[in-house]
N, C-alpha and C. Protein backbone atom coordinates (compact mmCIF):
# COMPACT_ATOMS: atom_id res chain seq x y z
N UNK A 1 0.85 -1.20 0.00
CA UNK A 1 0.00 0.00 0.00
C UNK A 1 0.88 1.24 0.00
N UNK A 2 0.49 2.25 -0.94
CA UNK A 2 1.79 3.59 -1.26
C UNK A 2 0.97 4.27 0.39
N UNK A 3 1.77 5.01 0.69
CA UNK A 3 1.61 6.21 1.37
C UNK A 3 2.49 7.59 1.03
N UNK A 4 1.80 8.21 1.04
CA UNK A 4 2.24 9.65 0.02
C UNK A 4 2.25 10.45 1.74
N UNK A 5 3.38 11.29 2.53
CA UNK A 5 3.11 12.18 3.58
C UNK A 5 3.93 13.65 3.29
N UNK A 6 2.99 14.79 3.50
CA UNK A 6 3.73 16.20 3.12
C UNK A 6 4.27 16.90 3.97
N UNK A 7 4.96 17.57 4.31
CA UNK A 7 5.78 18.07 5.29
C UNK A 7 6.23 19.26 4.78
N UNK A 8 6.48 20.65 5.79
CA UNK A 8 7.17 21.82 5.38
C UNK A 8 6.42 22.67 5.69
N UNK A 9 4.96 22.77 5.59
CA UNK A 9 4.00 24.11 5.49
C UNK A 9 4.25 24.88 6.85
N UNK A 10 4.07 25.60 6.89
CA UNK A 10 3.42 26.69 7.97
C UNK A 10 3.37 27.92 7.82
N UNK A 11 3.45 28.97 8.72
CA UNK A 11 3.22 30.43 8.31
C UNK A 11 4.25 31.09 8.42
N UNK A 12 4.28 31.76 6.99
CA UNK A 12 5.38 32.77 6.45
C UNK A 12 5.02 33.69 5.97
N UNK A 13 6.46 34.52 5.77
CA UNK A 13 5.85 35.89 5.49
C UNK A 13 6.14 36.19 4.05
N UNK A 14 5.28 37.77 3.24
CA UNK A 14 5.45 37.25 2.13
C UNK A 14 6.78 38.05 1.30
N UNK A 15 7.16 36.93 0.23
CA UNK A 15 8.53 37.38 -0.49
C UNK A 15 9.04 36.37 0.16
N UNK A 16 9.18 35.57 1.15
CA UNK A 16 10.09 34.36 1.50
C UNK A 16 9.78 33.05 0.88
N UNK A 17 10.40 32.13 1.23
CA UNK A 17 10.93 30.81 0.48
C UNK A 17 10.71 29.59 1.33
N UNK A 18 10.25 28.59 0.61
CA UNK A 18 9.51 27.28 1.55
C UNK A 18 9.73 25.93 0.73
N UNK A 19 9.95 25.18 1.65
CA UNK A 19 10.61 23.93 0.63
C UNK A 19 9.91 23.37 1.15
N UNK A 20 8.79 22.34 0.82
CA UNK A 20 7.83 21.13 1.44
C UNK A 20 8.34 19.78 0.76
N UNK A 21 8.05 18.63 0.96
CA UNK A 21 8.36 17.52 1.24
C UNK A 21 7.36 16.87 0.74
N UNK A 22 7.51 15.86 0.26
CA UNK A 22 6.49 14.83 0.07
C UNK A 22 7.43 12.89 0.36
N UNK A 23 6.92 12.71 1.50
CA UNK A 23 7.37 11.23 1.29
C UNK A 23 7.30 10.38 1.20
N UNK A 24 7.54 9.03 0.16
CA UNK A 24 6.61 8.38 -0.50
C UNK A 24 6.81 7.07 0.26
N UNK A 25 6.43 6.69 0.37
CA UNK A 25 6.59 4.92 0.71
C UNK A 25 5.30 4.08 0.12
N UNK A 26 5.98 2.20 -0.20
CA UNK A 26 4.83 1.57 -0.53
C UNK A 26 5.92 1.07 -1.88
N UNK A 27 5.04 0.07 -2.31
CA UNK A 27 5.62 -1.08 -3.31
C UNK A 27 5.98 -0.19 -4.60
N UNK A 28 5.16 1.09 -4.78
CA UNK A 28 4.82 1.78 -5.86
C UNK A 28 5.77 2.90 -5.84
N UNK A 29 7.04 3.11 -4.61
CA UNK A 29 7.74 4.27 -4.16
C UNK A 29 8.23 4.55 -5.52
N UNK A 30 9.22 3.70 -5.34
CA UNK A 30 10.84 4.27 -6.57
C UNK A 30 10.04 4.38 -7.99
N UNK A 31 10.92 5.38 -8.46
CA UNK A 31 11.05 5.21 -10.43
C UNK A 31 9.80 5.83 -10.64
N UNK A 32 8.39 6.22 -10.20
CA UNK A 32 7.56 6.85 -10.41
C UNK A 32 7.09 8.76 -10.75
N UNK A 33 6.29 9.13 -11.37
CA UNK A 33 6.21 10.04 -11.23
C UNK A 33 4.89 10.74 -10.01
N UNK A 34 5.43 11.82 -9.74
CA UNK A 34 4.84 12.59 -8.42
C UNK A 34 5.21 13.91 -8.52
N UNK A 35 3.83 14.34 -8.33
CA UNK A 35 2.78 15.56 -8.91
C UNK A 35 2.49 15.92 -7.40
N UNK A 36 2.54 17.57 -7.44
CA UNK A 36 2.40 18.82 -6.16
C UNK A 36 0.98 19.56 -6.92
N UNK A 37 -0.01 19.51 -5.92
CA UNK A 37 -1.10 20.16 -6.27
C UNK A 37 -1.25 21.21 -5.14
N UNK A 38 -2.58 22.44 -5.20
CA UNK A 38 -2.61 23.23 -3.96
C UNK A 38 -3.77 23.76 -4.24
N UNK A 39 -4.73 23.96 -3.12
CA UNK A 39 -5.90 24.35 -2.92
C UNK A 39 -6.40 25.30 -1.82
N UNK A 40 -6.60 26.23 -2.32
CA UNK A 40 -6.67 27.63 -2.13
C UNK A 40 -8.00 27.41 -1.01
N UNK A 41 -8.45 28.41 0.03
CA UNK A 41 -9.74 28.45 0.68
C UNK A 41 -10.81 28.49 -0.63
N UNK A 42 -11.70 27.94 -0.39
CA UNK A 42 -12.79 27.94 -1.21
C UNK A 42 -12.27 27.77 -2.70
N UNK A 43 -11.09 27.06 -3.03
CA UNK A 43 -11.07 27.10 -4.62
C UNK A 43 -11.12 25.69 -4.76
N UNK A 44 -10.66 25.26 -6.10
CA UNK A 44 -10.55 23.89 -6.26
C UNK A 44 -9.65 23.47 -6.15
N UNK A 45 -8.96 22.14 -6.29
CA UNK A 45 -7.30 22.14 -6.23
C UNK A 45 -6.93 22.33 -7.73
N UNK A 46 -5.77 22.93 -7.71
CA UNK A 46 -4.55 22.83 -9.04
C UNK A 46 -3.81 22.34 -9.01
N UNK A 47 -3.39 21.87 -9.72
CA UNK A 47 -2.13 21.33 -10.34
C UNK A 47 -0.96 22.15 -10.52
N UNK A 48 0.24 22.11 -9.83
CA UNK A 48 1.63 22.66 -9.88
C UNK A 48 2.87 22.31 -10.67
N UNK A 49 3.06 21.09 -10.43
CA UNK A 49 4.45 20.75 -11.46
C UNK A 49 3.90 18.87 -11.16
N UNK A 50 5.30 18.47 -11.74
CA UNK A 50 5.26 17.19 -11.66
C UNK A 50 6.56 16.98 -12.38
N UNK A 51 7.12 15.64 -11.48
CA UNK A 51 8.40 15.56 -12.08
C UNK A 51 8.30 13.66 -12.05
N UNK A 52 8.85 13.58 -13.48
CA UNK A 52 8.87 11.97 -13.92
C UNK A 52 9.98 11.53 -13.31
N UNK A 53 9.62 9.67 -13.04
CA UNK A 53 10.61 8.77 -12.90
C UNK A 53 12.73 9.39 -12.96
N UNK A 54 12.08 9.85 -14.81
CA UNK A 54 13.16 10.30 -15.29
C UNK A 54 13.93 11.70 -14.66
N UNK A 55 13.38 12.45 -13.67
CA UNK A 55 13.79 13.78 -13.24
C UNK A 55 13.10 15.10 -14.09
N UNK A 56 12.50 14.68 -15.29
CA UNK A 56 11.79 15.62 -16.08
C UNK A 56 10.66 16.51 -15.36
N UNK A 57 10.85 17.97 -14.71
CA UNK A 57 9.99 18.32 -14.42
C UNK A 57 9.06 18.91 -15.65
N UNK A 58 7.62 19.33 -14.92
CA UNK A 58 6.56 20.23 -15.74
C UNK A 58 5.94 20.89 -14.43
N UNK A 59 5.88 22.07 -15.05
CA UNK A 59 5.21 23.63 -14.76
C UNK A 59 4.22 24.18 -15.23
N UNK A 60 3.11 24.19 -14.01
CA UNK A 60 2.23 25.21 -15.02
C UNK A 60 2.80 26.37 -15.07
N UNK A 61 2.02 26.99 -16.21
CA UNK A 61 2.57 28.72 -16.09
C UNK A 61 2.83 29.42 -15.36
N UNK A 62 1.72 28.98 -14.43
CA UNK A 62 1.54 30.57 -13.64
C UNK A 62 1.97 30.63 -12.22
N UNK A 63 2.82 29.53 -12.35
CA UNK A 63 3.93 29.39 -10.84
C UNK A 63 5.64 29.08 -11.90
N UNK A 64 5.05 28.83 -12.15
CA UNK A 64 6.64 28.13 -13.40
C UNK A 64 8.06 28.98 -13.18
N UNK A 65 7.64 30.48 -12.99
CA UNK A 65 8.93 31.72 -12.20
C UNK A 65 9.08 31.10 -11.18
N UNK A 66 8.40 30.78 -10.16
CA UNK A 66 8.66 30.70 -8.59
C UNK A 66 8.69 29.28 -8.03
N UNK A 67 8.81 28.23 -9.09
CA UNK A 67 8.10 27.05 -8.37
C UNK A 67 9.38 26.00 -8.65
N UNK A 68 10.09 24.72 -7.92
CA UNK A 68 11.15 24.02 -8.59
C UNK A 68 11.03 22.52 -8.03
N UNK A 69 10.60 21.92 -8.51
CA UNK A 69 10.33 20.28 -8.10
C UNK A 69 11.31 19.82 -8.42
N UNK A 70 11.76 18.71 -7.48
CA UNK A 70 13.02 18.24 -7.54
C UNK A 70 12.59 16.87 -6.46
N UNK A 71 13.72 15.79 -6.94
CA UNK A 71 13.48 14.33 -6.28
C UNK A 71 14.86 13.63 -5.56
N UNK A 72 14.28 12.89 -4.13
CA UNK A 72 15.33 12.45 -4.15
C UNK A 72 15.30 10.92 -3.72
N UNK A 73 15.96 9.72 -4.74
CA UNK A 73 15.20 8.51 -4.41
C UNK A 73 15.67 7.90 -3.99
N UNK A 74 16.47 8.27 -3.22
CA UNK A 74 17.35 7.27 -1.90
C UNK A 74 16.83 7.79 -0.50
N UNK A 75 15.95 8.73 -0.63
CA UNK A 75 15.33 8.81 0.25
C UNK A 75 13.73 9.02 0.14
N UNK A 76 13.59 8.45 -1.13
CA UNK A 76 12.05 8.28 -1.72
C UNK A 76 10.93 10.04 -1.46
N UNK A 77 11.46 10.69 -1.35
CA UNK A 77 11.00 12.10 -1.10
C UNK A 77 11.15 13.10 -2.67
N UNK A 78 10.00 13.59 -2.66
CA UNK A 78 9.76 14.54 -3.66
C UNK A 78 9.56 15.75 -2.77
N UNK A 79 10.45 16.59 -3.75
CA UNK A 79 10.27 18.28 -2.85
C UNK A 79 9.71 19.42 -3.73
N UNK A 80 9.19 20.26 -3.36
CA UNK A 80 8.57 21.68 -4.04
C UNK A 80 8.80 22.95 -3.28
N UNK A 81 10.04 23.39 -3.97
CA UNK A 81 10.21 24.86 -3.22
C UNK A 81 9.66 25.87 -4.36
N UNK A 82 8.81 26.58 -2.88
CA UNK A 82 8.16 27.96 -3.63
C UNK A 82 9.12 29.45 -3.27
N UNK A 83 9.76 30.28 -4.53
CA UNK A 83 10.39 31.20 -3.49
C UNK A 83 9.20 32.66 -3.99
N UNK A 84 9.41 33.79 -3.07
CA UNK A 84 8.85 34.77 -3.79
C UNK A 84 7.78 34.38 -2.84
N UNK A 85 6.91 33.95 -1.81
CA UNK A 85 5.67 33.51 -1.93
C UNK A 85 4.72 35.09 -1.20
N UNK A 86 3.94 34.78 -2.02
CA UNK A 86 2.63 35.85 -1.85
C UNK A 86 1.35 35.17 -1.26
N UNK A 87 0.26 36.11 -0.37
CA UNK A 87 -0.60 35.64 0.31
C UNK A 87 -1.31 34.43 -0.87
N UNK A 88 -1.56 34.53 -2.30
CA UNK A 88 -2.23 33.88 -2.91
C UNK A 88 -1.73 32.90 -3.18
N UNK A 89 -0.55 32.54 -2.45
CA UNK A 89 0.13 30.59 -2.48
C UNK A 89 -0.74 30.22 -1.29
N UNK A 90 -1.62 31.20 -0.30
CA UNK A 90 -2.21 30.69 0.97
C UNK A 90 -2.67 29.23 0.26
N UNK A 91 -3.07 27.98 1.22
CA UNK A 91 -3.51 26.71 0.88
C UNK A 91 -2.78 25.35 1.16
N UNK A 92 -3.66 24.71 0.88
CA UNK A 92 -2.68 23.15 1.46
C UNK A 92 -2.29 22.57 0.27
N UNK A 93 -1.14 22.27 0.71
CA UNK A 93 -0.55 21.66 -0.63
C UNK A 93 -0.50 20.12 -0.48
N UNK A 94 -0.87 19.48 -1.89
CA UNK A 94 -0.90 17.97 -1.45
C UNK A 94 -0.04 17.46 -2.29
N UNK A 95 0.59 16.14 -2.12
CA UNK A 95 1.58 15.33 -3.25
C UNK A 95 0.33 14.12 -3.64
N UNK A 96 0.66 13.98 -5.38
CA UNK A 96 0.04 12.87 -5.75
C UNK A 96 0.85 12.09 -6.79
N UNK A 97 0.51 10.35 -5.84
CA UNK A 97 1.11 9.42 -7.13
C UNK A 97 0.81 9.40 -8.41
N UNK A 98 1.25 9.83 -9.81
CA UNK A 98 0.49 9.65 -10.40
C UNK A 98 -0.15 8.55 -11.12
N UNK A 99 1.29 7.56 -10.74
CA UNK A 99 0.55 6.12 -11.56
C UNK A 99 -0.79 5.50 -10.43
N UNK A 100 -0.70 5.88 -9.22
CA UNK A 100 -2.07 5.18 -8.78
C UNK A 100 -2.73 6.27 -8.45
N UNK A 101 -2.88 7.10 -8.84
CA UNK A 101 -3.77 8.32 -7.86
C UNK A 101 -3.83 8.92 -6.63
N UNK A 102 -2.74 8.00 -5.95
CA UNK A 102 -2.95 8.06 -4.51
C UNK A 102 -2.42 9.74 -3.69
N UNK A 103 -3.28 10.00 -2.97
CA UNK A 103 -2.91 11.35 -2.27
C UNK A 103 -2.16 11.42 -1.11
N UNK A 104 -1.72 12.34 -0.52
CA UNK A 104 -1.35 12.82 0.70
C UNK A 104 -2.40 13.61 1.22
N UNK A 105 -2.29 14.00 2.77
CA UNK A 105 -2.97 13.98 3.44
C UNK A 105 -2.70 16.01 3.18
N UNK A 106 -1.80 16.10 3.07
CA UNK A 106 -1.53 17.86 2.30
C UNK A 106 -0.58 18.42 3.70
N UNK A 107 -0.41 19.60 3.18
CA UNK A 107 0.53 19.80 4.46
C UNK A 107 -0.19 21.74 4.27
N UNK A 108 -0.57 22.74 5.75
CA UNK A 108 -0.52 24.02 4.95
C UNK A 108 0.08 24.73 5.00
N UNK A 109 0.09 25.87 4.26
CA UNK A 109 0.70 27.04 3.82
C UNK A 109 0.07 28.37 4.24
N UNK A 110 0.79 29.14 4.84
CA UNK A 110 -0.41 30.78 4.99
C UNK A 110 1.00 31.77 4.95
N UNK A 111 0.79 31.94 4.19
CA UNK A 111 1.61 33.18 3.77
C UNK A 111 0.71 34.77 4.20
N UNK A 112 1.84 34.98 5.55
CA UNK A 112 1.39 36.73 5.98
C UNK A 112 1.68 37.94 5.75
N UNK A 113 0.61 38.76 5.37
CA UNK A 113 1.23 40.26 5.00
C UNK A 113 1.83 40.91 6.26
């Protein structure tokens, strides 16, 4: 059974820099790709980056300046540092497997003026 757990969030101020964690365990850990989503109060969740097996990340646009996914698989952990962050990164950020769907439990974020 995968377990996906996020780590890093809490409250910062804004223009600073936050590195969260995602750590994977389960039969499904290694060689996979794993995807950082984030969901705003009252929004839906989005989609952030995602970085393959291969180390290939993807960016959406509209974090793609500020956003850098990176893996490390000797210690089965996927990371997402946000720098620059503004109140509108406020939200919980979750990691997802993508070959099984499986989520994390999210970790949050509140970025203060």
């Amino acid at each position: 059974q995968v377990q996906l757990v996020e780590s890093g969030g809490g409250l910062v101020q804004v223009g600073s820099s936050l590195k969260l964690s995602c750590a994977v365990s389960g039969s499904a850990a290694s060689g996979v790709s794993v995807a950082w989503y984030r969901q705003a109060p009252e929004k839906t969740r989005e989609w952030l980056a995602t970085i393959s097996a291969a180390r290939l990340p993807r960016y959406d646009q509209s974090v793609k300046s500020r956003v850098t996914i990176s893996r490390d698989d000797a210690k089965n952990t996927v990371y997402l540092q946000i720098v620059n962050l503004s109140p509108d990164d406020t939200g919980t950020y979750y990691c997802r497997l993508v070959l099984t769907g499986d989520w994390g439990q999210g970790t949050q974020v509140t970025v203060s003026s």
